[in-house]
C-alpha atoms as a PDB file:
ATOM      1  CA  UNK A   1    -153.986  26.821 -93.627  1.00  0.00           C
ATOM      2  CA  UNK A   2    -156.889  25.143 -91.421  1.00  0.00           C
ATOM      3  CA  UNK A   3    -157.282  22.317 -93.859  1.00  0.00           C
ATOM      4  CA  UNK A   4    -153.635  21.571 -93.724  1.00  0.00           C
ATOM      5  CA  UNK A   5    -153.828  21.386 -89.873  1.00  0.00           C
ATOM      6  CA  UNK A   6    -156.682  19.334 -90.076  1.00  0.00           C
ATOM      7  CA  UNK A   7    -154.789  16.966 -92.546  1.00  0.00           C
ATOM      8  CA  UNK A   8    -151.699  16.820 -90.060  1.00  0.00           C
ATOM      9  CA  UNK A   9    -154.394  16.056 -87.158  1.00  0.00           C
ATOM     10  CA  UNK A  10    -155.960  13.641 -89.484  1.00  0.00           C
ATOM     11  CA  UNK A  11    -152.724  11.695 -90.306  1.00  0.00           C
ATOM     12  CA  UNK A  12    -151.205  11.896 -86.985  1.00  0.00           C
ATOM     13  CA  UNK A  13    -154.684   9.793 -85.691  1.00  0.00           C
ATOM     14  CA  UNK A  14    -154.349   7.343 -88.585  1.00  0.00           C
ATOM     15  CA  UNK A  15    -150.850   6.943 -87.587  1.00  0.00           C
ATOM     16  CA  UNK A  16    -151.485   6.541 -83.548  1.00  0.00           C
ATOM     17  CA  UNK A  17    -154.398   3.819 -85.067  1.00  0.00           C
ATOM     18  CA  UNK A  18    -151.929   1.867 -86.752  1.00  0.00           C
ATOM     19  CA  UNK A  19    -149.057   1.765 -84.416  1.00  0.00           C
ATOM     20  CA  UNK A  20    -152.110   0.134 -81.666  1.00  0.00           C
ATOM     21  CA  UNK A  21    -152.913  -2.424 -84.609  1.00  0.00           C
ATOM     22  CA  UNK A  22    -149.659  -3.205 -85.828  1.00  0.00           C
ATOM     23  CA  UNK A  23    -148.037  -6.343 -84.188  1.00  0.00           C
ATOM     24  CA  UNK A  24    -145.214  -5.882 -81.274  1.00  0.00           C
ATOM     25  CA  UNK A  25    -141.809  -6.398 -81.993  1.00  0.00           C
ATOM     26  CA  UNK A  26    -140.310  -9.716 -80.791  1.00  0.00           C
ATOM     27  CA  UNK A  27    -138.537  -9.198 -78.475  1.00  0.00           C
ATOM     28  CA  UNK A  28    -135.685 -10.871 -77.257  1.00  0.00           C
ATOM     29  CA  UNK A  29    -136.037 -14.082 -75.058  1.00  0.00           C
ATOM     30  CA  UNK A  30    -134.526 -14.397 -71.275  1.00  0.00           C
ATOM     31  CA  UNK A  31    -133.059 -17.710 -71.242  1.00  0.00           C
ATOM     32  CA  UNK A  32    -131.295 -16.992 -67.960  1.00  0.00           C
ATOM     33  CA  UNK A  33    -133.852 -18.325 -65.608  1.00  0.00           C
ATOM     34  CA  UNK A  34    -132.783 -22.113 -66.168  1.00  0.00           C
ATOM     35  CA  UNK A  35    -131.167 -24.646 -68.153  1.00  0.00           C
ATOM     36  CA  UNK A  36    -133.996 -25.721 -69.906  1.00  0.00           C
ATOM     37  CA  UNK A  37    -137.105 -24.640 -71.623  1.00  0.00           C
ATOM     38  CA  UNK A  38    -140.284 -25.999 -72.936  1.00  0.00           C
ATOM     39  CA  UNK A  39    -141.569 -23.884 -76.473  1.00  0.00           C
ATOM     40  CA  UNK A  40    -145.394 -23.330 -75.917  1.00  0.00           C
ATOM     41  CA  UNK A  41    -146.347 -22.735 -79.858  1.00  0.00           C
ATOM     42  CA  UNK A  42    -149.794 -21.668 -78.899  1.00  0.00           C
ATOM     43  CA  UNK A  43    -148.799 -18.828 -76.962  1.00  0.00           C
ATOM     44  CA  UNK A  44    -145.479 -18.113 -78.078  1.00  0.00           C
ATOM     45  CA  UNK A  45    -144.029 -18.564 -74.864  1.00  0.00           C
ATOM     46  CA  UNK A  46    -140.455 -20.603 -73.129  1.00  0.00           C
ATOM     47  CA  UNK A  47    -142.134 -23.008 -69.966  1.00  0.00           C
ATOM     48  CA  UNK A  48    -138.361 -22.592 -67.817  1.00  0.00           C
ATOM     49  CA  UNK A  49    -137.561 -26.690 -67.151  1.00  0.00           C
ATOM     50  CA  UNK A  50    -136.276 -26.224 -63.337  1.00  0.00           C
ATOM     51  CA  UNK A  51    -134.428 -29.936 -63.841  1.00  0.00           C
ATOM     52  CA  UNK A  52    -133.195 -31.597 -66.736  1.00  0.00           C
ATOM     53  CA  UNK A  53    -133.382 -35.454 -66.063  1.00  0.00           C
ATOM     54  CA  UNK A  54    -129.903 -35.980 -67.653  1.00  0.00           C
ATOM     55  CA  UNK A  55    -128.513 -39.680 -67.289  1.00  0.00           C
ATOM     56  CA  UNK A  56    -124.774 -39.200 -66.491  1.00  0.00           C
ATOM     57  CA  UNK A  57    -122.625 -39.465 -70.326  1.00  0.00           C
ATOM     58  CA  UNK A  58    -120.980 -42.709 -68.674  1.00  0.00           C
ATOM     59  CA  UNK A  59    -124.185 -44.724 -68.153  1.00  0.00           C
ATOM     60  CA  UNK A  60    -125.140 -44.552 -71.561  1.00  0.00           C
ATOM     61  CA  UNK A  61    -123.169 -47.933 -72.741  1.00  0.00           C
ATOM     62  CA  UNK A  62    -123.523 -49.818 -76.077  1.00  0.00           C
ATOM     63  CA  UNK A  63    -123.948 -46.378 -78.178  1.00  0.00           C
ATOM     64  CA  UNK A  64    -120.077 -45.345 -77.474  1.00  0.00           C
ATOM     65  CA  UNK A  65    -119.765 -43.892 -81.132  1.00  0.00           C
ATOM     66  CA  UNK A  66    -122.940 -41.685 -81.956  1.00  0.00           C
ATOM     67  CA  UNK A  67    -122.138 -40.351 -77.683  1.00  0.00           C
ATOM     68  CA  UNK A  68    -118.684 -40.019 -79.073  1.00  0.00           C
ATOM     69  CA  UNK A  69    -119.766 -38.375 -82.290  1.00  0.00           C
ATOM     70  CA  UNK A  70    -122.867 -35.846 -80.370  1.00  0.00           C
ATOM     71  CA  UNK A  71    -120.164 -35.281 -78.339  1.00  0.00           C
ATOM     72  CA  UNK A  72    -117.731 -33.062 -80.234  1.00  0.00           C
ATOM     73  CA  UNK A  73    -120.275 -31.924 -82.173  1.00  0.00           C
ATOM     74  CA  UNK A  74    -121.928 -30.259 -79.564  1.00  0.00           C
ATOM     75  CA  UNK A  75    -118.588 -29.267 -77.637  1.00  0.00           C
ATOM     76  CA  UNK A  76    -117.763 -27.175 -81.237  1.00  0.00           C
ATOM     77  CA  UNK A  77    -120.777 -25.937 -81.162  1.00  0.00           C
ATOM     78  CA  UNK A  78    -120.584 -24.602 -77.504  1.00  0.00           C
ATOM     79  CA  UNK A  79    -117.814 -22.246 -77.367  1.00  0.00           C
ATOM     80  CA  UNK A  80    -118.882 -20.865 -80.850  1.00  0.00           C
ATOM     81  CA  UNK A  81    -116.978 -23.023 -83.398  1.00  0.00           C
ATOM     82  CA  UNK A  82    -119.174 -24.228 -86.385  1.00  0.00           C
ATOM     83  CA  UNK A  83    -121.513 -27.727 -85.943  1.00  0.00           C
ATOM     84  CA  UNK A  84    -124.026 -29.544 -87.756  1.00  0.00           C
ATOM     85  CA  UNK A  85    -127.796 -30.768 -86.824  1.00  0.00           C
ATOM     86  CA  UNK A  86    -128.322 -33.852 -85.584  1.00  0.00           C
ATOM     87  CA  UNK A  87    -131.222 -36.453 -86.539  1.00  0.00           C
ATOM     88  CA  UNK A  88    -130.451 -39.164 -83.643  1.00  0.00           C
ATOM     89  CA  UNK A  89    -132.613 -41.892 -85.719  1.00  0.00           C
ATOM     90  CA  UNK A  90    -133.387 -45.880 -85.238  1.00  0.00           C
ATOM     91  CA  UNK A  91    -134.340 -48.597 -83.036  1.00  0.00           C
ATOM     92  CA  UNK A  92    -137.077 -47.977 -79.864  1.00  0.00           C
ATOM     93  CA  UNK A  93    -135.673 -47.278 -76.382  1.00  0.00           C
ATOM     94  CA  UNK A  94    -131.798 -47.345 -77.355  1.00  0.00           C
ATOM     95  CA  UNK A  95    -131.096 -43.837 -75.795  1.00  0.00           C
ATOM     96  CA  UNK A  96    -131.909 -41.615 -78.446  1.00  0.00           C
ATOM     97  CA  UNK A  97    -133.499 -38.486 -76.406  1.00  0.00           C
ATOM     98  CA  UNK A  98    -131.705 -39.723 -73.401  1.00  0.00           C
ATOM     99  CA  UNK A  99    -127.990 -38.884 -75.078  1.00  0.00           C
ATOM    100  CA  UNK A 100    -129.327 -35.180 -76.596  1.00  0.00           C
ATOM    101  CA  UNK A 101    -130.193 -34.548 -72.797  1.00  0.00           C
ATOM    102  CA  UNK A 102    -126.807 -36.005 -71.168  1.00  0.00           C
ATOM    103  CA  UNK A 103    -124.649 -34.452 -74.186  1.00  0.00           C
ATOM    104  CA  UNK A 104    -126.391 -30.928 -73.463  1.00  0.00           C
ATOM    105  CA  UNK A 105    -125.363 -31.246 -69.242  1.00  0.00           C
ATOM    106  CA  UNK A 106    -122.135 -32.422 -70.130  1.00  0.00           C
ATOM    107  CA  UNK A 107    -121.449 -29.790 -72.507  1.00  0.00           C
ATOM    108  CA  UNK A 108    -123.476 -26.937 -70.640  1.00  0.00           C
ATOM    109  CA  UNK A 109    -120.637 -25.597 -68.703  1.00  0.00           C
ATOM    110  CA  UNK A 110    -120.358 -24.683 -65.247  1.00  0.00           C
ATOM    111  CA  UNK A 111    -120.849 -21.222 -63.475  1.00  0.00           C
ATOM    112  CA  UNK A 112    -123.512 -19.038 -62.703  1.00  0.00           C
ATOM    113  CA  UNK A 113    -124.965 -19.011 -66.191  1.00  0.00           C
ATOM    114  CA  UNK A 114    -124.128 -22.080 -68.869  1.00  0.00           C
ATOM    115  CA  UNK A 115    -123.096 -21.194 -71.714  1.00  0.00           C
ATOM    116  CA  UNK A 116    -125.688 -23.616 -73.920  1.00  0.00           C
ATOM    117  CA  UNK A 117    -129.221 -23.612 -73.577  1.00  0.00           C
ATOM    118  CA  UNK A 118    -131.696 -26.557 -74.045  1.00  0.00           C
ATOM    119  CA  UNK A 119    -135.197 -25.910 -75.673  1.00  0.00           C
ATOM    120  CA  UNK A 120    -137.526 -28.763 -76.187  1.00  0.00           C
ATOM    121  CA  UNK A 121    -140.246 -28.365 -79.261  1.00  0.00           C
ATOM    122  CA  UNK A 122    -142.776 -30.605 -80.145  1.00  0.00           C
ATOM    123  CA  UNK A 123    -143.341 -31.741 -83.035  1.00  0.00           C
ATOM    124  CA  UNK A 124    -147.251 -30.094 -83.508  1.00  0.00           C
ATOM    125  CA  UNK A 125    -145.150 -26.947 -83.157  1.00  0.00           C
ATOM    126  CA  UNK A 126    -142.655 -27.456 -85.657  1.00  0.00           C
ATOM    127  CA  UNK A 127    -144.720 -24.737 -87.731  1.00  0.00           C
ATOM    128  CA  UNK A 128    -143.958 -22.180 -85.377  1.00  0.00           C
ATOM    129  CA  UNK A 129    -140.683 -23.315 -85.219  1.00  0.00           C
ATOM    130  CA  UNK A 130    -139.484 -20.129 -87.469  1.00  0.00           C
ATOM    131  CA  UNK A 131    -140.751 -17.634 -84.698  1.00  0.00           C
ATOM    132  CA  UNK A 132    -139.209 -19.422 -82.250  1.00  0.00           C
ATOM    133  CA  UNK A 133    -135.603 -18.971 -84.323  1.00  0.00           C
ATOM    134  CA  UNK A 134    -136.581 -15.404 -84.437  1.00  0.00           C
ATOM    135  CA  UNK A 135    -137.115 -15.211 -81.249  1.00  0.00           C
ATOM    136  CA  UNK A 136    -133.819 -16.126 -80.668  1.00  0.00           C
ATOM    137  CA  UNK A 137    -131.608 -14.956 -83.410  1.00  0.00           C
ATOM    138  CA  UNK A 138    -130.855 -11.791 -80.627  1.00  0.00           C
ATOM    139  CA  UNK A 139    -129.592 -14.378 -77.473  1.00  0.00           C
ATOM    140  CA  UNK A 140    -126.569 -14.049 -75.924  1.00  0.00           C
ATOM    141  CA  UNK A 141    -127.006 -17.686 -74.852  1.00  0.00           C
ATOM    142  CA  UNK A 142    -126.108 -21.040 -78.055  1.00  0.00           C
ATOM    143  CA  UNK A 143    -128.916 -23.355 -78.096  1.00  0.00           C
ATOM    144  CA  UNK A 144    -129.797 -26.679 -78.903  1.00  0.00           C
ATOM    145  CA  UNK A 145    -133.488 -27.239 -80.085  1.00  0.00           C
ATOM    146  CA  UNK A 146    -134.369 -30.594 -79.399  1.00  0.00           C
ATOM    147  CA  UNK A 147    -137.591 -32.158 -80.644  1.00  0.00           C
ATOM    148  CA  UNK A 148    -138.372 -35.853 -80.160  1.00  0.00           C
ATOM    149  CA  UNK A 149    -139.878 -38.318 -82.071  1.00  0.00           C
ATOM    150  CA  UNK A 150    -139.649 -36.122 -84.788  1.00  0.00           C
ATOM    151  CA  UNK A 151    -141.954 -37.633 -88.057  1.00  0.00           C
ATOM    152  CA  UNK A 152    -144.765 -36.339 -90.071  1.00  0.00           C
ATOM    153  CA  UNK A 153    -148.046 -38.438 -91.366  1.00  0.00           C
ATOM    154  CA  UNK A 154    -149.259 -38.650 -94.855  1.00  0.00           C
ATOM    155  CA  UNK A 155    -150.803 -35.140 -95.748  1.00  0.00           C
ATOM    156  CA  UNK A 156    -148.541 -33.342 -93.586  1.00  0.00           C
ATOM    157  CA  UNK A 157    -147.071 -30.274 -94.821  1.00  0.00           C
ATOM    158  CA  UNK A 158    -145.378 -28.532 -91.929  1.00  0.00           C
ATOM    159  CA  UNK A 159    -142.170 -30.616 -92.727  1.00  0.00           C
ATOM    160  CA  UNK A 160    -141.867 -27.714 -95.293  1.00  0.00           C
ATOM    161  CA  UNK A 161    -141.371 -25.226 -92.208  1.00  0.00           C
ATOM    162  CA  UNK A 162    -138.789 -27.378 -90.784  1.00  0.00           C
ATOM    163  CA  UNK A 163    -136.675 -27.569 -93.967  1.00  0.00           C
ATOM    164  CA  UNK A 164    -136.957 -23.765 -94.322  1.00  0.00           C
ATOM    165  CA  UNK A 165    -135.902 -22.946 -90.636  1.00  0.00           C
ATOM    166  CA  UNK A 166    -132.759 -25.473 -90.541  1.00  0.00           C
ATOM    167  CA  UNK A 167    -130.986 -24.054 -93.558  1.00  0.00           C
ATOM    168  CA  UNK A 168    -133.465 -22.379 -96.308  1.00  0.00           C
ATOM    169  CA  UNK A 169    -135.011 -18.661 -95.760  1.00  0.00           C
ATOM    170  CA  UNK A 170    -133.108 -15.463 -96.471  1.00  0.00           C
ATOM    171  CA  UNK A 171    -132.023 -15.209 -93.148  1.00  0.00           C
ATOM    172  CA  UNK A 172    -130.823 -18.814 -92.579  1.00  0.00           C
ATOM    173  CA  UNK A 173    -130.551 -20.665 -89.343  1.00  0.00           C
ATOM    174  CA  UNK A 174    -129.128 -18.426 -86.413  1.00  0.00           C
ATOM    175  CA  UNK A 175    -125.224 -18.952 -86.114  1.00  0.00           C
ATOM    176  CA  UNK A 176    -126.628 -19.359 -82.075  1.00  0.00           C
ATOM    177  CA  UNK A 177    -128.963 -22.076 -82.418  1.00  0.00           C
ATOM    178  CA  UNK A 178    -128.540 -25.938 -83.651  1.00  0.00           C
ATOM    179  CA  UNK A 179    -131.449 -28.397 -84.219  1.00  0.00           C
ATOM    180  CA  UNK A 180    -131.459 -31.748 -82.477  1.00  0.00           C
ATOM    181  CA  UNK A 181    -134.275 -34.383 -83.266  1.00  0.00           C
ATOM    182  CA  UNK A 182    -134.974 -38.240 -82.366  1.00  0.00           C
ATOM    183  CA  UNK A 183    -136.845 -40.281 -84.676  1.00  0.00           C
ATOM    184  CA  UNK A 184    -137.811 -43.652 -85.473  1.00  0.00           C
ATOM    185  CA  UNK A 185    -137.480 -43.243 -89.007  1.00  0.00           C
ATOM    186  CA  UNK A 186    -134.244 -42.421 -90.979  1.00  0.00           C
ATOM    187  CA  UNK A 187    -136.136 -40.429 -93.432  1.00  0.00           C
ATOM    188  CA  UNK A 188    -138.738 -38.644 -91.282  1.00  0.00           C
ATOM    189  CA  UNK A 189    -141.618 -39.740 -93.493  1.00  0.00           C
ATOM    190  CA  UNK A 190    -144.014 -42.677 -93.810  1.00  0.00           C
ATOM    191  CA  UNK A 191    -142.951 -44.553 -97.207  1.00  0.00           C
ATOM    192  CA  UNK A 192    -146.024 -45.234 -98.083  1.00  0.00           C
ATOM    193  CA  UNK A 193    -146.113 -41.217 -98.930  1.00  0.00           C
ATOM    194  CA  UNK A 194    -142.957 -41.289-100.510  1.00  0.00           C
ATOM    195  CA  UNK A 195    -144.451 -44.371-102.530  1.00  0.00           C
ATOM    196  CA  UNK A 196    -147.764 -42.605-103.389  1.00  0.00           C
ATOM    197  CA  UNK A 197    -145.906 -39.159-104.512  1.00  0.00           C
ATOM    198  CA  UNK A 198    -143.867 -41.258-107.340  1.00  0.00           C
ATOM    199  CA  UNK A 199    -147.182 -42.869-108.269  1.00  0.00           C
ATOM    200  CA  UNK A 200    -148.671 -39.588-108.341  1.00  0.00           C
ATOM    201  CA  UNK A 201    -146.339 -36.513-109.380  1.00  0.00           C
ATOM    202  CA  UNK A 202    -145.634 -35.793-112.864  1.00  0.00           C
ATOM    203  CA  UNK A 203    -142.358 -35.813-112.319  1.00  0.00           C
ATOM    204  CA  UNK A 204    -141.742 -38.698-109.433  1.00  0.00           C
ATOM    205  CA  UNK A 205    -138.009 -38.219-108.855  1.00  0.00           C
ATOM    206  CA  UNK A 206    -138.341 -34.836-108.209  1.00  0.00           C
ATOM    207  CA  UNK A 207    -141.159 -35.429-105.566  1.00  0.00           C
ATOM    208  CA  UNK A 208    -140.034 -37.835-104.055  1.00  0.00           C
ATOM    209  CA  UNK A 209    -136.171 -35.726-103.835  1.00  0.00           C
ATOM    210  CA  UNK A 210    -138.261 -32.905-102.095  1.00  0.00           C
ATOM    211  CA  UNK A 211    -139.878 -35.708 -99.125  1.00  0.00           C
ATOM    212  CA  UNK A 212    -136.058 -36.987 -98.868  1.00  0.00           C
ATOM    213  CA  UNK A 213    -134.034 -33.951 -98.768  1.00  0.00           C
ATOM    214  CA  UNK A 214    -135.311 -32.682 -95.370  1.00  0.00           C
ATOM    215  CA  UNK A 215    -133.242 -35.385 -93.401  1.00  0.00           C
ATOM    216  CA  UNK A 216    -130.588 -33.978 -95.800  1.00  0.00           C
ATOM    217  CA  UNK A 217    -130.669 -31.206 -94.124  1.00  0.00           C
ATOM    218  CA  UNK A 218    -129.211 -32.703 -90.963  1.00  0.00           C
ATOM    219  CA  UNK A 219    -125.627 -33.298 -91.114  1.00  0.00           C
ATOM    220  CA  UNK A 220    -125.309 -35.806 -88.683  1.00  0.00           C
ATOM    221  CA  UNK A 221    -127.137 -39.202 -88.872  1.00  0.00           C
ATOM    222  CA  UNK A 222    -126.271 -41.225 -85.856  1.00  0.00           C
ATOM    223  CA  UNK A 223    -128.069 -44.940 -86.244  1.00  0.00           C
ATOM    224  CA  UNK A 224    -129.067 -46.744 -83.020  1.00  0.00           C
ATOM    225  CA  UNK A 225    -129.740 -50.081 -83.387  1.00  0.00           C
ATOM    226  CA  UNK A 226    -131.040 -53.471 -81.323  1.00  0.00           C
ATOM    227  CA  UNK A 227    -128.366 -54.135 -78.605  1.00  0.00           C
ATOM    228  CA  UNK A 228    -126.941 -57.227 -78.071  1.00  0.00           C
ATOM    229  CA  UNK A 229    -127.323 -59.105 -74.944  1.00  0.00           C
ATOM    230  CA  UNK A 230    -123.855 -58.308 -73.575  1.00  0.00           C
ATOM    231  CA  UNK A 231    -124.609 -55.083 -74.248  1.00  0.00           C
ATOM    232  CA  UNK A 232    -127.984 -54.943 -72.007  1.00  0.00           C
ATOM    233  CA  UNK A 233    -126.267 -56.275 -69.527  1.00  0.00           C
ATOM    234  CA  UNK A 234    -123.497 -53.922 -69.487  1.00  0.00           C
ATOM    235  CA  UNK A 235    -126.682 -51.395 -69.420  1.00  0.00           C
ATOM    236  CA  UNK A 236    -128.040 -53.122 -66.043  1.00  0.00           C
ATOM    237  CA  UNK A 237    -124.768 -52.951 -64.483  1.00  0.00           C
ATOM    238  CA  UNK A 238    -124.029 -49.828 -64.773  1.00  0.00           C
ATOM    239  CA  UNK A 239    -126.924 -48.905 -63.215  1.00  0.00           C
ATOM    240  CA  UNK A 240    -126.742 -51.270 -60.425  1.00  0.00           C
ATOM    241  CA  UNK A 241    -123.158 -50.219 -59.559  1.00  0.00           C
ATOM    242  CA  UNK A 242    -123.956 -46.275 -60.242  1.00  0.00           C
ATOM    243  CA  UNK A 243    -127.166 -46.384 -57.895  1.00  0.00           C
ATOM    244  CA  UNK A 244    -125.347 -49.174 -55.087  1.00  0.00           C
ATOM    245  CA  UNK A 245    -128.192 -51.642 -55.713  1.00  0.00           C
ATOM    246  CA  UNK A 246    -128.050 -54.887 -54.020  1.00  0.00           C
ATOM    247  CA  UNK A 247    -127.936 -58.059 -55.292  1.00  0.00           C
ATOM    248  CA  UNK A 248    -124.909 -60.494 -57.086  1.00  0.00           C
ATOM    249  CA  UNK A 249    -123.996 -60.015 -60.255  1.00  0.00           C
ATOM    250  CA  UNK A 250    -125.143 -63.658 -61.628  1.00  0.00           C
ATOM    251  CA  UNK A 251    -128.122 -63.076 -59.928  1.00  0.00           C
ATOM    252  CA  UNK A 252    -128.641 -60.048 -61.310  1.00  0.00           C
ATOM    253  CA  UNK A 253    -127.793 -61.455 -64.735  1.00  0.00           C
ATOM    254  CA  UNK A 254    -130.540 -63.732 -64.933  1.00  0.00           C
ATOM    255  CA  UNK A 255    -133.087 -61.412 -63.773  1.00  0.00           C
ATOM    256  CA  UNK A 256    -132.166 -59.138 -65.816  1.00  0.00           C
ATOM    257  CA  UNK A 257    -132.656 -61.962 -69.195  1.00  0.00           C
ATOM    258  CA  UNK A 258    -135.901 -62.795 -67.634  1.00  0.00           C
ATOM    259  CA  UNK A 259    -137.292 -59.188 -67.585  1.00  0.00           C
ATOM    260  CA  UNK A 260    -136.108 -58.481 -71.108  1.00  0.00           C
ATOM    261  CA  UNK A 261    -137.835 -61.826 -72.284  1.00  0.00           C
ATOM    262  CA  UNK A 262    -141.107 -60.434 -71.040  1.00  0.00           C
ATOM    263  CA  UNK A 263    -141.092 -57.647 -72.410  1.00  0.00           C
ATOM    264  CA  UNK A 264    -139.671 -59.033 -75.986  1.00  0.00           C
ATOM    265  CA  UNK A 265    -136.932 -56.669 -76.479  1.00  0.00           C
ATOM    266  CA  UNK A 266    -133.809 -55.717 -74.946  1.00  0.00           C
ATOM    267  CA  UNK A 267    -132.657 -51.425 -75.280  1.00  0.00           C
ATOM    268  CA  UNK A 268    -131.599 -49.224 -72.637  1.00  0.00           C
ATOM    269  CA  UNK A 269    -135.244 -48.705 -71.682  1.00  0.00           C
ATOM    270  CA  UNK A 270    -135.734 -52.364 -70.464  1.00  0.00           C
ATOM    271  CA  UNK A 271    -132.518 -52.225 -68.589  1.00  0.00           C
ATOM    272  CA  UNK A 272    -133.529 -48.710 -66.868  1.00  0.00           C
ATOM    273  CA  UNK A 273    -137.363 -50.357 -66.438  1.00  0.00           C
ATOM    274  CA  UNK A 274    -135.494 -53.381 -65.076  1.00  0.00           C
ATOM    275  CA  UNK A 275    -133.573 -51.318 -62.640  1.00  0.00           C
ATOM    276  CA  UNK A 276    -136.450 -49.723 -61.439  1.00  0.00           C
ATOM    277  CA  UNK A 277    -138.138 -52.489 -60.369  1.00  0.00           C
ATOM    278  CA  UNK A 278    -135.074 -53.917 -58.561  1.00  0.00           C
ATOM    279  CA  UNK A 279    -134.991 -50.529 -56.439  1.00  0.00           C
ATOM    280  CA  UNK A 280    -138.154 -50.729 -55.599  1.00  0.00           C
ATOM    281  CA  UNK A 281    -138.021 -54.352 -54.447  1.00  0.00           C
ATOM    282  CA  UNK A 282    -135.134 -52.997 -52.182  1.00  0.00           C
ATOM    283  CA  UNK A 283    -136.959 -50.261 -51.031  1.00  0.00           C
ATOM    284  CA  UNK A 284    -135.138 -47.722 -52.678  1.00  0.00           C
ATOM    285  CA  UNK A 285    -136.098 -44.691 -54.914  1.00  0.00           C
ATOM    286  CA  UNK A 286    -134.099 -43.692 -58.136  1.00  0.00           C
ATOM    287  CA  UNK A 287    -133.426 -40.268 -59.890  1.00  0.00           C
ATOM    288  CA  UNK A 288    -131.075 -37.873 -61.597  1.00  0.00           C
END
């Protein structure tokens, strides 16, 4: 009978051992202190964003159909109907991150606690991006991950993780969570990889199929593209009118051309660079 008891005692220590080694159970994230987060891979931990600088949905001009389009999406999403990612892809400085960040405040809801969540992740992260979804699989709170300038270098495997978390895995994505991302590419990869797997692989169409099919996994592509120059200036008015800048509109105008022409581009950056300037010039400050 004494060895027996000293087998129980003997288990029950190797039992207390491994419950002090074994990893903690996730537990479930509080997303009620704000409206926005930052994901800290490293640590594992949400940085709460006290302010979202979200440009009001009606300043955003020249990109009427992808707003339109993010839009309803997101609204669906919101009060629990079903809604696809988003890859927000295309030209420099046409509004890209700008529109995930006004879509999420206009869609938000109002009250003491919104009912949609923003989350930013960057893109070094992206491989902890399936203990983030873990994480917060138990939320009360829906939630839009947004990661910008979303693209991965030759060599790069953590695209793998991505394509796993947004629809692969046994689990699948949380019904609670939807993935936003901004990139400059429309297929997330350099093409001289794609070019150099079909060069490479034994079978090239089927490596080359496995680079492409991640943006396949978001169901919305919404192109931004060069605006016009009726459309930058629509940009530059809005923003004089919204912020009660002064100045005349032909004025204005040819400013307006003049700082674009310098810079070599015209987006929705230049304009809101453009803007700046002017405020300052007037002695005023700007913000959201």
């Amino acid at each position: 009978m004494q060895a027996n008891a000293d087998e129980v005692a003997l288990l029950g220590r190797i039992a207390e051992a491994l419950e002090r080694i074994a990893p903690a159970a996730p537990k479930a994230i509080d997303l009620s202190s704000a409206d926005g987060f930052v994901w800290q891979g490293e640590t594992g931990q949400l940085t709460p964003v006290p302010h979202v600088a979200a440009v009001p949905l009606d300043l955003l001009k020249g990109i009427n159909r992808s707003r339109d389009t993010l839009v309803a999406n997101t609204e669906r999403f919101a009060i629990g109907f079903a809604a696809n990612n988003a890859l927000l892809w295309g030209a420099r400085g046409q509004g890209k991150s700008s529109l995930v960040k006004s879509v999420h405040a206009h869609c938000a809801g109002t009250g003491d606690e919104p009912r949609l969540k923003l989350i930013e992740i960057h893109r070094e992260d992206i491989a902890t991006l399936p203990t983030l979804l873990g994480l917060l699989r138990s939320a009360p709170q829906r939630v839009i991950l947004f990661c910008d300038d979303l693209s991965f270098d030759a060599g790069e495997t953590t695209y793998k993780s991505l394509k796993a978390a947004l629809e692969g895995g046994l689990e699948g994505r949380p019904e609670n969570v939807l993935f936003y991302a901004t990139s400059n590419r429309r297929h997330l990869l350099p093409r001289d990889m794609m070019d150099n797997e079909r060069a490479t692989a034994i079978n090239p169409g089927d490596a080359v199929e496995e680079k492409v099919s991640l943006s396949d996994r978001f169901g919305l592509w919404l192109g931004f593209h060069a605006c016009s120059q009726d459309e930058y200036l629509a940009m530059v008015d809005a923003y004089h009118r919204h912020f009660d800048l002064p100045g005349e509109p032909g004025e204005l105008h040819k400013s307006a051309l003049e700082w674009s022409t310098t810079r070599g581009a015209r987006s929705g950056r230049v304009a809101w660079q453009f803007i700046q300037d002017a405020a300052g010039q007037a002695g005023r400050s700007l913000g959201f």
